[in-house]
Protein backbone atom coordinates (compact mmCIF):
# COMPACT_ATOMS: atom_id res chain seq x y z
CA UNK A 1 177.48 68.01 3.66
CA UNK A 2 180.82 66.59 2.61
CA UNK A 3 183.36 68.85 -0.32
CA UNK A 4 186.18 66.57 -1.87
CA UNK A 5 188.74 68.72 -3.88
CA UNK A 6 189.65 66.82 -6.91
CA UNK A 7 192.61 68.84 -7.46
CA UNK A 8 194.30 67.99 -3.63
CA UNK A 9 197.40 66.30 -2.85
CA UNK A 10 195.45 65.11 -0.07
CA UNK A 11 194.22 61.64 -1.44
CA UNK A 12 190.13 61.75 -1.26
CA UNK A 13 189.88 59.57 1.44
CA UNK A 14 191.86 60.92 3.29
CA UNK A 15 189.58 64.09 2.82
CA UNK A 16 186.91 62.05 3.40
CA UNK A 17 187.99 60.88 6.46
CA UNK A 18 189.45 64.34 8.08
CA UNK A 19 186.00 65.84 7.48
CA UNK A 20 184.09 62.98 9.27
CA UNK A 21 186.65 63.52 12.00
CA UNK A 22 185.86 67.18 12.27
CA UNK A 23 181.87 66.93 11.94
CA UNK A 24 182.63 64.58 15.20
CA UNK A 25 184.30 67.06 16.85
CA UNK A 26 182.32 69.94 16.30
CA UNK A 27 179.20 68.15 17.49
CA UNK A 28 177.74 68.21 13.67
CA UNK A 29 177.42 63.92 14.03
CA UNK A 30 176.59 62.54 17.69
CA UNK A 31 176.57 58.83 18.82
CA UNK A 32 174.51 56.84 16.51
CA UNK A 33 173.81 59.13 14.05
CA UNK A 34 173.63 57.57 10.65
CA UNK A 35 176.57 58.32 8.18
CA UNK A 36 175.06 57.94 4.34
CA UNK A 37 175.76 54.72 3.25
CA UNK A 38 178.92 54.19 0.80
CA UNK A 39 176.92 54.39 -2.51
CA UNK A 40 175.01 57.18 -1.73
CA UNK A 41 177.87 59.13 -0.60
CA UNK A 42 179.90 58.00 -3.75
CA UNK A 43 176.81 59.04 -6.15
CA UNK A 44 176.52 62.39 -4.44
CA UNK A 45 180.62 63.12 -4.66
CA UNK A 46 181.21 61.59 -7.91
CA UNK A 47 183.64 59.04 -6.72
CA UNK A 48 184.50 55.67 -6.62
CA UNK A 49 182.52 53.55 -3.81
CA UNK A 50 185.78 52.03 -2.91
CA UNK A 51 187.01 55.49 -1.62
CA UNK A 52 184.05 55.90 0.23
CA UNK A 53 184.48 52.17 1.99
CA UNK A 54 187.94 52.61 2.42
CA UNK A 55 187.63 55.75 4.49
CA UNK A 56 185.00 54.28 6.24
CA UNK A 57 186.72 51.41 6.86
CA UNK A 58 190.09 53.06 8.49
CA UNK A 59 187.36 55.25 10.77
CA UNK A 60 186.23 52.13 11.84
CA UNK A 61 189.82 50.45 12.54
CA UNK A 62 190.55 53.39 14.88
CA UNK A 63 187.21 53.24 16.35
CA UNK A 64 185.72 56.66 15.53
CA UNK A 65 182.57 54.58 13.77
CA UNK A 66 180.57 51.27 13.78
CA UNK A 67 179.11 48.91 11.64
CA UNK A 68 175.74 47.88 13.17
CA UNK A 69 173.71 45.27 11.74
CA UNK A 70 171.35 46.20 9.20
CA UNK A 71 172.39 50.00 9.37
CA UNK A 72 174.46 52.26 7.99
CA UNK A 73 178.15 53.40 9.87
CA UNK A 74 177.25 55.21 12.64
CA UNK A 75 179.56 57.81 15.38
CA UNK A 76 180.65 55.99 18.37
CA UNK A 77 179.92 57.80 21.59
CA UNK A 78 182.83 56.48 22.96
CA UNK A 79 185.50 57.84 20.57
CA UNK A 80 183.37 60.92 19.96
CA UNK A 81 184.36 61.81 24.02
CA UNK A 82 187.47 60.85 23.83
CA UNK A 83 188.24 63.27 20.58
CA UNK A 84 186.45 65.98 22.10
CA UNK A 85 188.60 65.52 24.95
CA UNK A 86 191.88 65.86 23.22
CA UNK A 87 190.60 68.52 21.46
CA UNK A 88 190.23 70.77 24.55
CA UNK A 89 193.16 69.52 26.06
């Protein structure tokens, strides 16, 4: 589901991040959908976990995911309108 180039000036989080933001947008991940949790994600990339959590971890900040209680990072329906909405304005 998610590509990292190795080679990018783009740091892999931020990668990380960018394509979490556009699986929102496109309608690919809907309110509560599960994200895979950090090590899984890290195994299946080849990366540190600590990327992984950090990306996570700025999505939550800004309010594009949530940490619920015995579950994995899920979409927020909340930001998921409101970044559909500026992306049709």
């Amino acid at each position: 589901m998610f590509s990292i180039k190795t080679q990018s000036r783009i740091p892999i989080f931020e990668q990380l991040k960018k394509q979490i933001l556009e699986y929102i947008s496109a309608g690919v991940l809907h309110g509560d959908d599960q994200l895979p949790s950090v090590r899984m994600l890290a195994s299946s990339l080849g990366i540190n976990p600590n990327t992984v959590a950090k990306a996570y971890q700025e999505l939550e900040e800004e309010g594009y995911v949530c940490d619920r209680e015995g579950e994995r990072m899920a979409a927020s329906e909340k930001q998921i309108a409101e970044l559909i909405r500026k992306e049709l304005l």
